[in-house]
Protein backbone atom coordinates (compact mmCIF):
# COMPACT_ATOMS: atom_id res chain seq x y z
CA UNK A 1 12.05 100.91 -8.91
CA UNK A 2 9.63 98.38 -7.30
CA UNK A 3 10.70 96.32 -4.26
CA UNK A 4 9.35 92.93 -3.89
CA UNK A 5 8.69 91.37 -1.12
CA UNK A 6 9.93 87.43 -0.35
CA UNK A 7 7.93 85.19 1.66
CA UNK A 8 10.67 82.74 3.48
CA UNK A 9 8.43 79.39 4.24
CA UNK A 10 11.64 77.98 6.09
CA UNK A 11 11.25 80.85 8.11
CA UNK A 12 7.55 80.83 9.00
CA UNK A 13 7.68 76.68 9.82
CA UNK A 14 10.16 77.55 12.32
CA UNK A 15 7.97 79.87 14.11
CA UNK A 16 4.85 77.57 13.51
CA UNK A 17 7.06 74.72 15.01
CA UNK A 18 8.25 76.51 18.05
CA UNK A 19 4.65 77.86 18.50
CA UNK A 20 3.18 74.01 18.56
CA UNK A 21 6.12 73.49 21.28
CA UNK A 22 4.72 75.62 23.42
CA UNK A 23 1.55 74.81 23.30
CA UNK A 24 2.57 71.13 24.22
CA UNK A 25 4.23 72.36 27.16
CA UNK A 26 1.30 74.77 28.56
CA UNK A 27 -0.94 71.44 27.91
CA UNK A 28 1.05 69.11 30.06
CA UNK A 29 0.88 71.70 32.81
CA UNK A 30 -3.02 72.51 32.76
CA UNK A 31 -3.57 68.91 32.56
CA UNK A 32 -1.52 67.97 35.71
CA UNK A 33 -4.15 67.76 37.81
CA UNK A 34 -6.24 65.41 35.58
CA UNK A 35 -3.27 63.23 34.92
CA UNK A 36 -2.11 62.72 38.32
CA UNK A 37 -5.96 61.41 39.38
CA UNK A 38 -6.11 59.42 36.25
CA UNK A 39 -2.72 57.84 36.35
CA UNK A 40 -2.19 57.88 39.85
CA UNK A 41 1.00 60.04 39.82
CA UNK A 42 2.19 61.86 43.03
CA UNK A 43 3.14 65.68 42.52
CA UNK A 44 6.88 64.89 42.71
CA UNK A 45 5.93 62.09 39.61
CA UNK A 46 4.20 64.77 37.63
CA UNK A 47 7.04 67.56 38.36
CA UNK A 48 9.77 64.67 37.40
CA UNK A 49 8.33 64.58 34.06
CA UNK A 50 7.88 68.09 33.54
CA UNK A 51 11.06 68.94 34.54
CA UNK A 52 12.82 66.04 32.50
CA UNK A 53 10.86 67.94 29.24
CA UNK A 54 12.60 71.04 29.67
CA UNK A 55 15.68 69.65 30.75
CA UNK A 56 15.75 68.00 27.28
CA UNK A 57 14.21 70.69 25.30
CA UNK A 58 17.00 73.40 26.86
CA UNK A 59 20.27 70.66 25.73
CA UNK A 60 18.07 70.26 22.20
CA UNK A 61 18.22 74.28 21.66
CA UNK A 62 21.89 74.54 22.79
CA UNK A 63 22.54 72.19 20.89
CA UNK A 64 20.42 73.01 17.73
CA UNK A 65 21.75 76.86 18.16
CA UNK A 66 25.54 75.41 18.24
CA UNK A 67 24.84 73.51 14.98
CA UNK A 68 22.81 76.52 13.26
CA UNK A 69 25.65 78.70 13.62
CA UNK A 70 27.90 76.73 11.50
């Protein structure tokens, strides 16, 4: 008997999703340097805003990972 394979979209546009995430993050943190001369920002500015990302991201995937598992 021949076994097809499935192709789950859902599945890959998660991955694709979480991939562009990251990519945002590792951005912002390259581009610190350029954005604190540009903007004016002081290191503990720049940090504040990096850290408030993943603050938010980490309660948005606890929270997400509660609701998925329902």
């Amino acid at each position: 008997m021949k076994k097809t394979v499935s192709f789950d979209w859902w599945l890959t546009g998660i991955c694709f999703s979480r991939s562009l995430t990251q990519a945002i993050t590792m951005t912002y943190a390259a581009a610190i340097p350029v954005l604190q001369q540009e903007w004016g920002m002081t290191a503990t500015k720049a940090g504040t805003v990096s850290s408030g990302f993943q603050l938010g991201y980490g309660v948005s995937l606890l929270v997400i990972s509660i609701l998925a598992d329902r």
